[in-house]
Protein backbone atom coordinates (compact mmCIF):
# COMPACT_ATOMS: atom_id res chain seq x y z
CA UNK A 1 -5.26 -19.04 4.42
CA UNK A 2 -1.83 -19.78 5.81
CA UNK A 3 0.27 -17.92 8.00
CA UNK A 4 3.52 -18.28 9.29
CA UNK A 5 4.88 -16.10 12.90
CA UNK A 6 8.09 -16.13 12.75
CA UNK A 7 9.07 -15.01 16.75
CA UNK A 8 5.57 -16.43 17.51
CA UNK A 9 6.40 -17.04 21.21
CA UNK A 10 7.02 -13.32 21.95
CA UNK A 11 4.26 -10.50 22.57
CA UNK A 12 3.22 -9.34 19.30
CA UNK A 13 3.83 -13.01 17.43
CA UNK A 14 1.84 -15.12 20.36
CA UNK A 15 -1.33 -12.44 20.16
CA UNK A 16 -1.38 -12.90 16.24
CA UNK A 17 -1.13 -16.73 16.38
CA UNK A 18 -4.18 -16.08 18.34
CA UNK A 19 -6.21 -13.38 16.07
CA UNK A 20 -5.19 -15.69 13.57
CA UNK A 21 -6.33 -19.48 15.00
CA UNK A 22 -10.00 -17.09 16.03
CA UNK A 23 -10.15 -16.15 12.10
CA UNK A 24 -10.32 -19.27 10.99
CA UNK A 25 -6.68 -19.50 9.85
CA UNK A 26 -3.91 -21.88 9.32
CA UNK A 27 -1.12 -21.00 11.78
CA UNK A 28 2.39 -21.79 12.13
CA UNK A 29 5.07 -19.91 14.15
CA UNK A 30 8.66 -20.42 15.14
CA UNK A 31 10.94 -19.65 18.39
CA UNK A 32 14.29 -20.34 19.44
CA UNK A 33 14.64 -18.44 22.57
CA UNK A 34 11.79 -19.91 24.04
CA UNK A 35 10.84 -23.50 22.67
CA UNK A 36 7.06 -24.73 23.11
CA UNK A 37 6.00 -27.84 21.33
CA UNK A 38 3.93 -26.59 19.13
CA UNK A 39 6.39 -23.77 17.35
CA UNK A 40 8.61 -24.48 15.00
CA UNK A 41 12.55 -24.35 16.51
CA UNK A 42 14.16 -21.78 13.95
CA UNK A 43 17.19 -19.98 14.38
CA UNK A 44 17.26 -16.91 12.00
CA UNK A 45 21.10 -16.56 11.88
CA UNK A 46 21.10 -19.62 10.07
CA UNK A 47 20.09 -18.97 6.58
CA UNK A 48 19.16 -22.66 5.18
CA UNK A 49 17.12 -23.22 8.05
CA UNK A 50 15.55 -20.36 7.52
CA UNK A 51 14.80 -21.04 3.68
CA UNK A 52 14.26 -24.97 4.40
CA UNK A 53 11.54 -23.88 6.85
CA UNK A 54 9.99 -20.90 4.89
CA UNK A 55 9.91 -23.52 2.11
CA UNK A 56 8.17 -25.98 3.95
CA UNK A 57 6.02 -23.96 5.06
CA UNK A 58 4.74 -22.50 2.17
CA UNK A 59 2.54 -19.86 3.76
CA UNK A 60 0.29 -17.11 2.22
CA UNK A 61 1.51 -14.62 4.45
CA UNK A 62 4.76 -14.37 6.60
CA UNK A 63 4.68 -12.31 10.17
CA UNK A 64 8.14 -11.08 10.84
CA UNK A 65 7.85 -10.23 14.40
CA UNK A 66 11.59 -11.85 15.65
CA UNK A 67 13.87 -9.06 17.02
CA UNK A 68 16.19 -8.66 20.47
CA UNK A 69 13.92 -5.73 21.74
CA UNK A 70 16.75 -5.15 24.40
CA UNK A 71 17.29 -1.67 23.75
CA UNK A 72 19.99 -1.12 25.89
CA UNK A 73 21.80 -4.52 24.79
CA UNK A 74 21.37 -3.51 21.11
CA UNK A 75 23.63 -0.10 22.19
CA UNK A 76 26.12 -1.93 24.02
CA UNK A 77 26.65 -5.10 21.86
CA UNK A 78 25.95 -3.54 18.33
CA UNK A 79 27.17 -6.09 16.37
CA UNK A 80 26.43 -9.23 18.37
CA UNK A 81 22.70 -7.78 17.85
CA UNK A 82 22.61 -7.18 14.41
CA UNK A 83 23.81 -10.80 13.76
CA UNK A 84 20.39 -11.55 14.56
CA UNK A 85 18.00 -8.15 14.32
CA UNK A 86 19.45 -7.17 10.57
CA UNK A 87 20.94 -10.39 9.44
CA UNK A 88 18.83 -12.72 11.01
CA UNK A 89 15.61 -10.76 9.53
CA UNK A 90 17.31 -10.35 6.32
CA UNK A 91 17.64 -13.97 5.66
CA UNK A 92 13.53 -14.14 6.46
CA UNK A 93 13.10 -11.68 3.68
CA UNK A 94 15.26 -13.22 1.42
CA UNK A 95 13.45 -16.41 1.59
CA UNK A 96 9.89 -14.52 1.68
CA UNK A 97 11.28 -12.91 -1.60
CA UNK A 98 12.54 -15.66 -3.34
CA UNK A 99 9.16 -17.27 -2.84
CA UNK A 100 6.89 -14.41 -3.78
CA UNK A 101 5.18 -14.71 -0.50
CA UNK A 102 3.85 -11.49 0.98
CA UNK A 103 5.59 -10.27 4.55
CA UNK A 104 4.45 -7.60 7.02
CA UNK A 105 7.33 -6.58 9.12
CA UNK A 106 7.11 -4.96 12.49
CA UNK A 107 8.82 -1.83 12.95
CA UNK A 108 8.57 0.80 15.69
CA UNK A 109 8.39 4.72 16.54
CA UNK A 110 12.33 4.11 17.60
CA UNK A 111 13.19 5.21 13.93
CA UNK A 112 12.25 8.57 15.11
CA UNK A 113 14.39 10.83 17.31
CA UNK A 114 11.20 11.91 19.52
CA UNK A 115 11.76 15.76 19.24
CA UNK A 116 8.12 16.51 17.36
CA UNK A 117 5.84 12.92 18.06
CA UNK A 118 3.67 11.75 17.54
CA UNK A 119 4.49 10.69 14.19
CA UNK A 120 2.77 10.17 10.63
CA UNK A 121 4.23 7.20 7.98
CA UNK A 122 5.18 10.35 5.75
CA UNK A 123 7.92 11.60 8.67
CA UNK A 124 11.24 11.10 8.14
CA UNK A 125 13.32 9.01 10.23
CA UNK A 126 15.92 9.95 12.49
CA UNK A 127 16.89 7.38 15.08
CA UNK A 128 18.50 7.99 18.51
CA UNK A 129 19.81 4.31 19.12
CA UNK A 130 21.58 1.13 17.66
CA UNK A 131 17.93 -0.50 18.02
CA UNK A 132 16.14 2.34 16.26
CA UNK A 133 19.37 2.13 13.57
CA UNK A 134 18.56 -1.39 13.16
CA UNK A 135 14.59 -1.16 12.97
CA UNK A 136 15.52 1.28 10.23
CA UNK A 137 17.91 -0.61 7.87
CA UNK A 138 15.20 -3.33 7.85
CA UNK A 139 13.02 -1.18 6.75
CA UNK A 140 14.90 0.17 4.12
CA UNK A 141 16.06 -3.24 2.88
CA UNK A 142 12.65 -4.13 2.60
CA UNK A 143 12.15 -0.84 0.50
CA UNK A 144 15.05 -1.65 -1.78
CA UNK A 145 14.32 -5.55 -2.00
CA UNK A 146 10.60 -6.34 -1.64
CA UNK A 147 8.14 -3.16 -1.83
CA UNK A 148 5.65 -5.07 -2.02
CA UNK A 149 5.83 -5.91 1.67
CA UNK A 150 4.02 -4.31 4.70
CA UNK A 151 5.96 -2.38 7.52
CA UNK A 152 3.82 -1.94 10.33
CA UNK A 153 5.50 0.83 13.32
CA UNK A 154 4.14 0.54 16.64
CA UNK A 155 5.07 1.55 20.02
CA UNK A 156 4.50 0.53 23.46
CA UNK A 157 2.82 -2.70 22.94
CA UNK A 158 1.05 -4.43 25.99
CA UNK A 159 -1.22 -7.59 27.06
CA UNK A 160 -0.42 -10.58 28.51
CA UNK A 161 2.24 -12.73 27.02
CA UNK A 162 3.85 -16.03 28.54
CA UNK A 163 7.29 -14.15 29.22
CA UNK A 164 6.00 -10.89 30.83
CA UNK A 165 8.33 -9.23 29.60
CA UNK A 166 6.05 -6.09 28.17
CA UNK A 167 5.89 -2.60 29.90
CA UNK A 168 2.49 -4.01 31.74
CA UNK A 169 3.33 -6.73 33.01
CA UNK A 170 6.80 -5.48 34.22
CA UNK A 171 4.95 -2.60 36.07
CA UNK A 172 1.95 -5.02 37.11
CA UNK A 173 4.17 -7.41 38.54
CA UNK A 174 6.03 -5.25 40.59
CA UNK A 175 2.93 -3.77 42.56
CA UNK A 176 1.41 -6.58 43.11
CA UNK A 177 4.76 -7.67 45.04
CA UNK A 178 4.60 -4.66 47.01
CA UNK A 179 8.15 -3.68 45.02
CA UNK A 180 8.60 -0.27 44.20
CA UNK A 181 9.30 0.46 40.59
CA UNK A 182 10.96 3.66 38.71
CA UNK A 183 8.97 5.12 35.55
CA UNK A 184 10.13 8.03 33.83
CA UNK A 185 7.69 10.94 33.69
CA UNK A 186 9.21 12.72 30.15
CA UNK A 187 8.92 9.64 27.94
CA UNK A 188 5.65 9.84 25.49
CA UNK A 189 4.34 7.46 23.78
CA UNK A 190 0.98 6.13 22.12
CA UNK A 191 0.15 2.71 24.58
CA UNK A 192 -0.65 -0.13 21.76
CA UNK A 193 -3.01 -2.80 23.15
CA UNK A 194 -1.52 -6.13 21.68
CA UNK A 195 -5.09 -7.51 20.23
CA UNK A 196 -5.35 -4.34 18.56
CA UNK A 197 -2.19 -4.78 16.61
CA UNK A 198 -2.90 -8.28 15.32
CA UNK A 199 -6.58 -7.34 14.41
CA UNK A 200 -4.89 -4.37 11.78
CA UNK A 201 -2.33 -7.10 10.92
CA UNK A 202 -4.46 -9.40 9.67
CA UNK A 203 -6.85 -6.82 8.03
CA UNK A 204 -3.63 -5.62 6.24
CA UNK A 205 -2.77 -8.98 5.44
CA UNK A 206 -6.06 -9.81 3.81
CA UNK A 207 -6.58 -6.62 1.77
CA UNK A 208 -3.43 -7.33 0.74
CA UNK A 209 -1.69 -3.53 1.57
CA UNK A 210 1.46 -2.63 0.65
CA UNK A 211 3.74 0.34 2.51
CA UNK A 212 4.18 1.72 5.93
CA UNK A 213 1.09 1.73 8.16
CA UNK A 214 1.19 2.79 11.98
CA UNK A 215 -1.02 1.27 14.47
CA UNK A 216 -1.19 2.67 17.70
CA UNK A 217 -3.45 3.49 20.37
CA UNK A 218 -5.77 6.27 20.30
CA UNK A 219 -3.79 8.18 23.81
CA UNK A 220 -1.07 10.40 23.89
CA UNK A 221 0.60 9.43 27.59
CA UNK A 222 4.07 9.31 29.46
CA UNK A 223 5.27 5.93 30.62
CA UNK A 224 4.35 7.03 34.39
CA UNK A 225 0.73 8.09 33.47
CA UNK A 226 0.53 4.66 31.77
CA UNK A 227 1.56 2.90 34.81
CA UNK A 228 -0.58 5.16 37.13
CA UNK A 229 -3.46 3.36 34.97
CA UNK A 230 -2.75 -0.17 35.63
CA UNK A 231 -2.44 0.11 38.86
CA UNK A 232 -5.67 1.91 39.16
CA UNK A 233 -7.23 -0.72 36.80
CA UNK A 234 -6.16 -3.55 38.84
CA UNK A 235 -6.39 -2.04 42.32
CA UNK A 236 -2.96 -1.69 43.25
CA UNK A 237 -1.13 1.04 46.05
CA UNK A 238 0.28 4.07 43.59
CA UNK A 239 2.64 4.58 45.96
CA UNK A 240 5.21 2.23 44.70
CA UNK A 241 5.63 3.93 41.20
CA UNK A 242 8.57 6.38 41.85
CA UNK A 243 8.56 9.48 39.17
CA UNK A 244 11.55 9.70 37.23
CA UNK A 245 13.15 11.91 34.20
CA UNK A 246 14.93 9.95 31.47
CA UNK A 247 18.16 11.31 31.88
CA UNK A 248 18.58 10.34 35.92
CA UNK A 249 18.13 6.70 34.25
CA UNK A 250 21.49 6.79 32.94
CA UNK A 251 20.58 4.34 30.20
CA UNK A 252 23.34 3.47 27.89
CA UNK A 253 20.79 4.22 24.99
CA UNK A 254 19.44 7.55 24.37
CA UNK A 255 15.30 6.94 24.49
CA UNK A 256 13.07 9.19 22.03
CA UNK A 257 11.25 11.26 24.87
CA UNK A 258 8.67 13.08 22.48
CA UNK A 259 7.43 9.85 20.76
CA UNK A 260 4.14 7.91 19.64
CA UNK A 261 2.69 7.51 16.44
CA UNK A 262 -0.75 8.93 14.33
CA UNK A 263 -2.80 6.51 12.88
CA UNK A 264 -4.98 7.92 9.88
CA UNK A 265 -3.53 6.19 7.15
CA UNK A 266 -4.98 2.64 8.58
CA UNK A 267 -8.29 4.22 10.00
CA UNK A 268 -8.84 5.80 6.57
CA UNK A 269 -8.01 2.10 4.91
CA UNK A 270 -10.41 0.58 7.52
CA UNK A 271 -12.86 3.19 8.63
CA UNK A 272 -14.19 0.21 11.15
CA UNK A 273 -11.02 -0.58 12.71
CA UNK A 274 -10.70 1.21 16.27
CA UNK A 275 -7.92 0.81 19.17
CA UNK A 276 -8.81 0.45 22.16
CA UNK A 277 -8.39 3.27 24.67
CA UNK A 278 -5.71 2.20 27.80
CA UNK A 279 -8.63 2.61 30.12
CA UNK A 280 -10.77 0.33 27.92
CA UNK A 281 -7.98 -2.17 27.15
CA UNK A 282 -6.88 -2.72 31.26
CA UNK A 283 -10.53 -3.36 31.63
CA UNK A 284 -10.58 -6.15 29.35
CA UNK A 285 -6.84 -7.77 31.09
CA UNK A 286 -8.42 -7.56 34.26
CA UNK A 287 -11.37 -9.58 33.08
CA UNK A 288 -9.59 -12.12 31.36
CA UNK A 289 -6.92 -14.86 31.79
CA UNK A 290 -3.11 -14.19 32.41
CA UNK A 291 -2.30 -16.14 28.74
């Protein structure tokens, strides 16, 4: 089997170039924002490129992981982000569906306004922000053009990635330069350990699913509880996390507060796939390299 990552240099996309390479897969990814020799350089606002390299390519199955997770950005610059979130991924799925070749698209619990979380597939949608608005619309392009596709939501993803740029890292990297760092106390969510997320992926991938799945982890936690955790996990003073509520943030976009996402549907599909607790998960990243 052959897959191709396209955003395979980011979080999710560099973990399932890994699950994948361990499984005995073919795997090819792309990047533009951050070029490595071995990924393909692809540019998703430009729509020949896109097909030329989808066509190349050829692959089985086609990981659609590329977005500008800058909430705040999206909010601010609406359409400068939707060149590349919603037009950018549209041209992926155009190609994908021109080609007949299946595509799981990542999606997240920002399509819900996070007054009742955590959420089931069956809930409906109600986003608070440009980047929950655009989440959505992909989603619902994929509906209208290609139901045959997978749309996985998660929320809160974390490991180690080359950019650091995930909630774990950010908070890890802090404390461990004695910095202090704010974390809002009000903000729920269900903490998603990266290798978790590719495992279900790829066991969606191979069963060959169709629909909305969410894969989460298995705890119900605010942002500040989650970062109470790591530090605890990796030995690290407390006393620089500073409690915080949302709203003294002052963040230009409005954050769903009572978030996260339920999980049956995929345990049910898989009754031996299992998340990792965030107690369970830190264990393993403290064990294991920074890659």
């Amino acid at each position: 089997m052959k897959a191709l990552v396209v955003g395979a240099s980011g979080l999710v996309g560099s973990h399932l170039m890994q699950s994948g390479q361990k499984r005995g897969w073919q795997m090819a990814g792309t990047s533009i924002g951050h070029k490595q020799e071995d990924l393909i350089a692809l540019d998703m606002r430009d729509a020949p490129q896109v097909e030329k390299t989808v066509r190349s390519e050829r692959p089985d199955v086609l990981f659609l992981t590329a977005f500008n997770p800058n909430v705040d950005e999206c909010e601010l610059h609406p359409q400068e982000t939707r060149i590349t979130n919603v037009e950018g991924n549209a041209h992926v799925i155009a190609a994908a569906t021109a080609l007949a070749i299946p595509l799981i698209y990542y999606s997240s619990d920002y399509v819900f306004d996070g007054s009742a979380g955590p959420y089931r597939e069956a809930d409906t949608p109600h986003p608070l922000s440009e980047y929950g608005r655009q989440k959505l619309d992909i989603e619902r392009l994929l509906a209208e053009k290609f139901p045959a596709s997978i749309i996985i939501r998660t929320t809160t993803v974390y490991g180690w990635e080359d950019l650091g740029k995930n909630f774990f890292c950010q908070v890890l990297h802090a404390l461990e330069r004695d910095e202090d760092r704010v974390v809002p106390t009000d903000q729920m969510s269900t903490p998603t350990f990266a290798p978790d997320l590719a495992e279900a992926s790829f066991l969606l991938a191979e069963r060959k699913a169709t629909g909305i799945y969410h894969v989460a982890g298995p705890e119900l936690m605010s942002r500040f509880v989650f970062a109470e955790a790591i530090a605890k996990a990796f030995d690290l003073p407390q006393d620089h996390l500073k409690p915080i509520a949302t709203s003294a943030l002052k963040q230009a976009a409005k954050r769903p507060l009572k978030g996260g996402l339920l999980c049956e549907k995929i345990r049910q599909t898989f009754p031996g796939w299992q998340s990792h607790s965030v107690a369970d998960s830190l264990r393993i990243l403290q064990s294991t390299d920074r890659r």
